[in-house]
PDB file of N, CA and C in Angstrom:
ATOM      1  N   UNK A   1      80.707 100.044  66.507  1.00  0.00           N
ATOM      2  CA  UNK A   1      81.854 100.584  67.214  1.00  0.00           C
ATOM      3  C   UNK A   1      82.977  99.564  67.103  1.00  0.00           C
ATOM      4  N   UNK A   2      84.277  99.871  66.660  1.00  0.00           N
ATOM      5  CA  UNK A   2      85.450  99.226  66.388  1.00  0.00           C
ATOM      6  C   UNK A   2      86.411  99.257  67.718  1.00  0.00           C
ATOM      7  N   UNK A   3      86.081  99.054  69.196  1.00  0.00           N
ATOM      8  CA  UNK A   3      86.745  99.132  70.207  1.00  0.00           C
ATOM      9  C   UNK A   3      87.308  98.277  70.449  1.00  0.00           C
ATOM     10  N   UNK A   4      88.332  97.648  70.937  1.00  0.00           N
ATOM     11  CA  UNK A   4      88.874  96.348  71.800  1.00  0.00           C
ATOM     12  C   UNK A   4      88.111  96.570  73.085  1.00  0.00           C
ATOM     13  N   UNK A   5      88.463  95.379  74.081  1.00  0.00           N
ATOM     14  CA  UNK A   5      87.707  95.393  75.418  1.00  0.00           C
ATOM     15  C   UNK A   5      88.858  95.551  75.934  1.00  0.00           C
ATOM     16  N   UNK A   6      88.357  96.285  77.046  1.00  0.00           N
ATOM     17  CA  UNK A   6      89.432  96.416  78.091  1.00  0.00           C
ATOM     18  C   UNK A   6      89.039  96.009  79.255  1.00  0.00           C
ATOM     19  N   UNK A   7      89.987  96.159  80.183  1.00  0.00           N
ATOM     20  CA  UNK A   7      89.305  96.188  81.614  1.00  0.00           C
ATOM     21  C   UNK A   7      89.496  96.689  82.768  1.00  0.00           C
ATOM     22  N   UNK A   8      88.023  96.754  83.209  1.00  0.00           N
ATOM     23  CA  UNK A   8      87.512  98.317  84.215  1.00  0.00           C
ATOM     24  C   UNK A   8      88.938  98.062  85.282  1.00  0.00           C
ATOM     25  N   UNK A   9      89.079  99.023  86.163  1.00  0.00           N
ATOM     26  CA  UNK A   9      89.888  99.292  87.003  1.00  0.00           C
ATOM     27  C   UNK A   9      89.344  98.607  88.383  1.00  0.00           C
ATOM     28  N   UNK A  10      90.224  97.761  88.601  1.00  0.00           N
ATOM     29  CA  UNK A  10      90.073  97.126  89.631  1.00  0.00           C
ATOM     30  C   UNK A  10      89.516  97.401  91.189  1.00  0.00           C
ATOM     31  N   UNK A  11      90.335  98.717  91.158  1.00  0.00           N
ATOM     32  CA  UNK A  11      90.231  99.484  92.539  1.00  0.00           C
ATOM     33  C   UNK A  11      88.979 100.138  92.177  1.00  0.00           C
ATOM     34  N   UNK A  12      88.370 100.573  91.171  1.00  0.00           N
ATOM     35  CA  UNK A  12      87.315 101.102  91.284  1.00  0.00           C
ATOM     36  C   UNK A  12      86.115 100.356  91.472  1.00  0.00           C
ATOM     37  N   UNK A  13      86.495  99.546  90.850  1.00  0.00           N
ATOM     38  CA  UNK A  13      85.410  98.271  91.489  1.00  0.00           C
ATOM     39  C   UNK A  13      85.202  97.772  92.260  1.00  0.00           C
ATOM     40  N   UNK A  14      86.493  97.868  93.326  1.00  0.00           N
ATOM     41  CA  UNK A  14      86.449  97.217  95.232  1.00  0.00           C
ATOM     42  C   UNK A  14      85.608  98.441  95.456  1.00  0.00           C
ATOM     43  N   UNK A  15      85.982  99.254  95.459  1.00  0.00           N
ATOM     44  CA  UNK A  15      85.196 100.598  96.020  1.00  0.00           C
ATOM     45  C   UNK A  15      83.924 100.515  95.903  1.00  0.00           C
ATOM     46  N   UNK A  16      83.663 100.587  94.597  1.00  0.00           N
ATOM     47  CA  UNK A  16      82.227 100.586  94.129  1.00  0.00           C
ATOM     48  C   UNK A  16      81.092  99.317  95.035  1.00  0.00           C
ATOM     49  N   UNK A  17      81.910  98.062  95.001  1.00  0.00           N
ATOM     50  CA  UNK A  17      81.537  97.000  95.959  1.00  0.00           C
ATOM     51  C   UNK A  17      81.454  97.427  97.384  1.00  0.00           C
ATOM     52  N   UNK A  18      82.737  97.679  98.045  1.00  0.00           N
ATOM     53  CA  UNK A  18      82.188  98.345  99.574  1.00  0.00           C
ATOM     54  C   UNK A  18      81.236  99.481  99.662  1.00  0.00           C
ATOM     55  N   UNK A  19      81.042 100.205  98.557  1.00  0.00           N
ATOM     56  CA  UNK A  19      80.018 101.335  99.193  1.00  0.00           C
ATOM     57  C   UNK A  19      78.633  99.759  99.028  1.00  0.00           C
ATOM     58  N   UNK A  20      78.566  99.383  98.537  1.00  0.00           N
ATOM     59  CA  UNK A  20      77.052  98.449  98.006  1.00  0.00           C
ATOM     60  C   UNK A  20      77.249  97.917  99.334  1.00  0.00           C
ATOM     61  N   UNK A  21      78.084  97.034  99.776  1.00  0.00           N
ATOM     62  CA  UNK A  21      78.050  96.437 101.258  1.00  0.00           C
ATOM     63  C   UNK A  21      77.599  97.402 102.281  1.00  0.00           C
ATOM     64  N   UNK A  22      78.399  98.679 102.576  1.00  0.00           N
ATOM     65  CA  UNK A  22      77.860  99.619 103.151  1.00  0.00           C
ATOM     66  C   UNK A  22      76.517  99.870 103.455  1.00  0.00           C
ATOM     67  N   UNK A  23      76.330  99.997 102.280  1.00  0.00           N
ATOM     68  CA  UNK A  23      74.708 100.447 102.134  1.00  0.00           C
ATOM     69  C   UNK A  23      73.369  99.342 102.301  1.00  0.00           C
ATOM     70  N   UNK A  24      74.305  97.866 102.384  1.00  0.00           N
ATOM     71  CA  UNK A  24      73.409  96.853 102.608  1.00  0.00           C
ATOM     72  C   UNK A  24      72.485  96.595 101.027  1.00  0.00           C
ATOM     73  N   UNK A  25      73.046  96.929  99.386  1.00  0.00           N
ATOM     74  CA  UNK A  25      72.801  96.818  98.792  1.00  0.00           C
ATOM     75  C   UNK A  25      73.635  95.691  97.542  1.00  0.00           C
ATOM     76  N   UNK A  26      72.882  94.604  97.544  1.00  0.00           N
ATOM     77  CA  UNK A  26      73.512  93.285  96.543  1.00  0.00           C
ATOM     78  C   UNK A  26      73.868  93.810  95.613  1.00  0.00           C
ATOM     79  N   UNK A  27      74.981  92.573  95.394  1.00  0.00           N
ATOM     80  CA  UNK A  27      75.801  93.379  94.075  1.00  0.00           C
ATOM     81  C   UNK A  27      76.686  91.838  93.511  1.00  0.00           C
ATOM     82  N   UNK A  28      77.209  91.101  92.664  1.00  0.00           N
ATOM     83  CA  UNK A  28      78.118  91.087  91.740  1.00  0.00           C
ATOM     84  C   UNK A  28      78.447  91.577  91.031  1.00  0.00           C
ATOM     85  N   UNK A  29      79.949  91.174  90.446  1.00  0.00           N
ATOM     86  CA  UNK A  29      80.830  91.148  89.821  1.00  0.00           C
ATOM     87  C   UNK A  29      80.578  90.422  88.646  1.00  0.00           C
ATOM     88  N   UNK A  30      80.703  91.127  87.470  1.00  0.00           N
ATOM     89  CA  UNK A  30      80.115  90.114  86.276  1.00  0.00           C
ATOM     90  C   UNK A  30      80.877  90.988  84.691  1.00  0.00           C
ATOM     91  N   UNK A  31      81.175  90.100  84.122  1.00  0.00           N
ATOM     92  CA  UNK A  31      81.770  90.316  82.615  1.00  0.00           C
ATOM     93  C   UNK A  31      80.929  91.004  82.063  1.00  0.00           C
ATOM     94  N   UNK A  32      81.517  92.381  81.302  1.00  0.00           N
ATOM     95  CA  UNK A  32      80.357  92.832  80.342  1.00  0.00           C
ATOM     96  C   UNK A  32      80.281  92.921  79.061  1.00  0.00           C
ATOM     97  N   UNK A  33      79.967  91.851  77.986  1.00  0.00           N
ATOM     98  CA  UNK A  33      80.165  92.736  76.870  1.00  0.00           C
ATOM     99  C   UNK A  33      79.770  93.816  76.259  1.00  0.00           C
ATOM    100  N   UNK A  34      79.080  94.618  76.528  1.00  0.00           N
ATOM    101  CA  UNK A  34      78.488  95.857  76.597  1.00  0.00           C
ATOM    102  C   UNK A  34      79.472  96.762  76.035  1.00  0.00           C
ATOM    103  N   UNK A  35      79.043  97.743  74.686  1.00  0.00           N
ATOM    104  CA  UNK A  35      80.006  98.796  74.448  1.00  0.00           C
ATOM    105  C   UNK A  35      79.600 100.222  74.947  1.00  0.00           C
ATOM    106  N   UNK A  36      80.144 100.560  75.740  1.00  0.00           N
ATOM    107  CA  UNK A  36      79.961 101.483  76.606  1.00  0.00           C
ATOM    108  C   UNK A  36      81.028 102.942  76.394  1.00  0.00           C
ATOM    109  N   UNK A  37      80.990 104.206  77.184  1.00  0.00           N
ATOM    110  CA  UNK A  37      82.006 104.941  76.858  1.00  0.00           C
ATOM    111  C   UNK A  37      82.909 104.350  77.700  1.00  0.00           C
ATOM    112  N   UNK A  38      82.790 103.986  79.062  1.00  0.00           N
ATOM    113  CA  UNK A  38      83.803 103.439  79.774  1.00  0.00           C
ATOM    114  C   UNK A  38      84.546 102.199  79.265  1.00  0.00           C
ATOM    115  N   UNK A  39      84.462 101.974  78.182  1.00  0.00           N
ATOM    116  CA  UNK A  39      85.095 100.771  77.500  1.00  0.00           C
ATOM    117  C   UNK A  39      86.476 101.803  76.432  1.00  0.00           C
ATOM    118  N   UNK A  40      85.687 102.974  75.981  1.00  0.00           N
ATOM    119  CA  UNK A  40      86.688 104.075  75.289  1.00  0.00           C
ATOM    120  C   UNK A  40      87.469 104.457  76.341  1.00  0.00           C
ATOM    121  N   UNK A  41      87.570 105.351  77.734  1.00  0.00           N
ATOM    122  CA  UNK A  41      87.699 105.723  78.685  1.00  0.00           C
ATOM    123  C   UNK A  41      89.053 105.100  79.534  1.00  0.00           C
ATOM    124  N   UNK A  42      88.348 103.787  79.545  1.00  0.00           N
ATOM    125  CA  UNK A  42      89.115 102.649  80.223  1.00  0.00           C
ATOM    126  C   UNK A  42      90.570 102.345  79.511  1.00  0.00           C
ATOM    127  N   UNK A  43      90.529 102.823  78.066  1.00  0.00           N
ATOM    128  CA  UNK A  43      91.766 102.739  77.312  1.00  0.00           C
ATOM    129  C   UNK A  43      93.091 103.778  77.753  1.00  0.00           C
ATOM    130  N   UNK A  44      92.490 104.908  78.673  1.00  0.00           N
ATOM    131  CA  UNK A  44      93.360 106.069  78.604  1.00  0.00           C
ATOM    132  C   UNK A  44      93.654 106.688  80.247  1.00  0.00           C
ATOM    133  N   UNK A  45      92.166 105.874  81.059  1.00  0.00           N
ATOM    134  CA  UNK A  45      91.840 106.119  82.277  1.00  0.00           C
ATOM    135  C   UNK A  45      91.160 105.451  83.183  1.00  0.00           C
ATOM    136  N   UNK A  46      91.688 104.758  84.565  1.00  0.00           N
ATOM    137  CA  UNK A  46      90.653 104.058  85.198  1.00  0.00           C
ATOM    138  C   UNK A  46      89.162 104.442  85.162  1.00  0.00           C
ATOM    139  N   UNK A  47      88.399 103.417  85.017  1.00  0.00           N
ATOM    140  CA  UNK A  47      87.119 103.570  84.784  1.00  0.00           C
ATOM    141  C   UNK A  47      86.521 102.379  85.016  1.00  0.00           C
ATOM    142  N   UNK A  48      85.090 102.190  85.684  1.00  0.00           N
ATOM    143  CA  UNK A  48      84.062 101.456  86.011  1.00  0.00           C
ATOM    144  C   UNK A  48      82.938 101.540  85.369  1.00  0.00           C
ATOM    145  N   UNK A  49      81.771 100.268  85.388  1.00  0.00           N
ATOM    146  CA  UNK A  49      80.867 100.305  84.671  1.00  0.00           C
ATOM    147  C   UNK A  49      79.793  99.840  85.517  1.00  0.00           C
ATOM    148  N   UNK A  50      79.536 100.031  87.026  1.00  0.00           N
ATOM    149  CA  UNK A  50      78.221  99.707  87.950  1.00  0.00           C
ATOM    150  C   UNK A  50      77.735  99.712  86.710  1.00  0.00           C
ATOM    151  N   UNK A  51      76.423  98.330  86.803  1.00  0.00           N
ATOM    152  CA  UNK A  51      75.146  98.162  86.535  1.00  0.00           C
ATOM    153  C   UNK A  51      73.925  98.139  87.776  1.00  0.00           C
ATOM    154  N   UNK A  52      72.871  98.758  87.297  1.00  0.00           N
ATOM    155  CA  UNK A  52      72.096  99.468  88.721  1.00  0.00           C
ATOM    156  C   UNK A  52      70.842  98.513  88.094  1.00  0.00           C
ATOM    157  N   UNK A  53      70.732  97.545  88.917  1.00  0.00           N
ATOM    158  CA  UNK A  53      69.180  96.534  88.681  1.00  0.00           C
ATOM    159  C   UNK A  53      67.654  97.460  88.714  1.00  0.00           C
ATOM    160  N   UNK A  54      66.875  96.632  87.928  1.00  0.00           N
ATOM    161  CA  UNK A  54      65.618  97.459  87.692  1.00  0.00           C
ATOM    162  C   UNK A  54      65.014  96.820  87.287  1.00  0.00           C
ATOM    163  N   UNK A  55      63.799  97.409  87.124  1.00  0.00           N
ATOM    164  CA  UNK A  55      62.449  95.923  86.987  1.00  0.00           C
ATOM    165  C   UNK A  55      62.607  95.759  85.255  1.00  0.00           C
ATOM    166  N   UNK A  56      62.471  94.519  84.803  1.00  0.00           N
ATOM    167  CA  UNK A  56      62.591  94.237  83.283  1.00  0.00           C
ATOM    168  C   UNK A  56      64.663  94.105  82.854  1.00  0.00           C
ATOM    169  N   UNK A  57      65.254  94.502  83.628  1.00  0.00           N
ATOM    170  CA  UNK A  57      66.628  94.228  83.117  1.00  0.00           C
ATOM    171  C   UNK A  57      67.320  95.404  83.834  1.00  0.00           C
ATOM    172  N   UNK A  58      68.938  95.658  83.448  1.00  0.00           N
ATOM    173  CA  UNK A  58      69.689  96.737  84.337  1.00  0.00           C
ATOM    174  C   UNK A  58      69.656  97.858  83.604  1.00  0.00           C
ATOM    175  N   UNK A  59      70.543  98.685  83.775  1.00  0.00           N
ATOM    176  CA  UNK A  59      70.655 100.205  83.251  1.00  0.00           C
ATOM    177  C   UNK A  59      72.154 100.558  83.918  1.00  0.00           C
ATOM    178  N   UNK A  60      72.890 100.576  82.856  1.00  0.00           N
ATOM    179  CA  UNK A  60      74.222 101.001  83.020  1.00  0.00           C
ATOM    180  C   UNK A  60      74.424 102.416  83.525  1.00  0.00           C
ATOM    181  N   UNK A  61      74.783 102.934  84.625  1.00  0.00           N
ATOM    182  CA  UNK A  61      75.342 103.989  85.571  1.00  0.00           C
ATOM    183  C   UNK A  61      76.959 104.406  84.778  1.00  0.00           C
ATOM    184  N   UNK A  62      76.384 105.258  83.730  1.00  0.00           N
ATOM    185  CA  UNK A  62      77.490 105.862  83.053  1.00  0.00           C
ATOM    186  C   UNK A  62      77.449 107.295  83.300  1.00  0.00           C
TER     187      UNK A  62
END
């Protein structure tokens, strides 16, 4: 994939963070290099990339 990186939308990411506080569920904030659709997405439209922890590594919530 020939994408530039962009980056996720800010506000969607406070959000995404207070619901995790909310819910009493840990969370950082972390760089992704990951090519994702929200990396296409993010070029044209706010967009986020939650990663959801799991046993052996994460799983991107696309």
């Amino acid at each position: 994939m020939d994408v530039k990186p962009v980056a996720m939308d800010w506000e969607m990411n406070r959000l995404v963070g207070k619901i995790a506080q909310e819910k009493n569920i840990s969370y950082q904030d972390m760089v992704s290099g990951a090519g994702h659709d929200a990396q296409v997405f993010g070029s044209f439209c706010p967009a986020c990339l939650p990663f959801i922890p799991r046993k052996g590594g994460h799983q991107p919530f696309t």
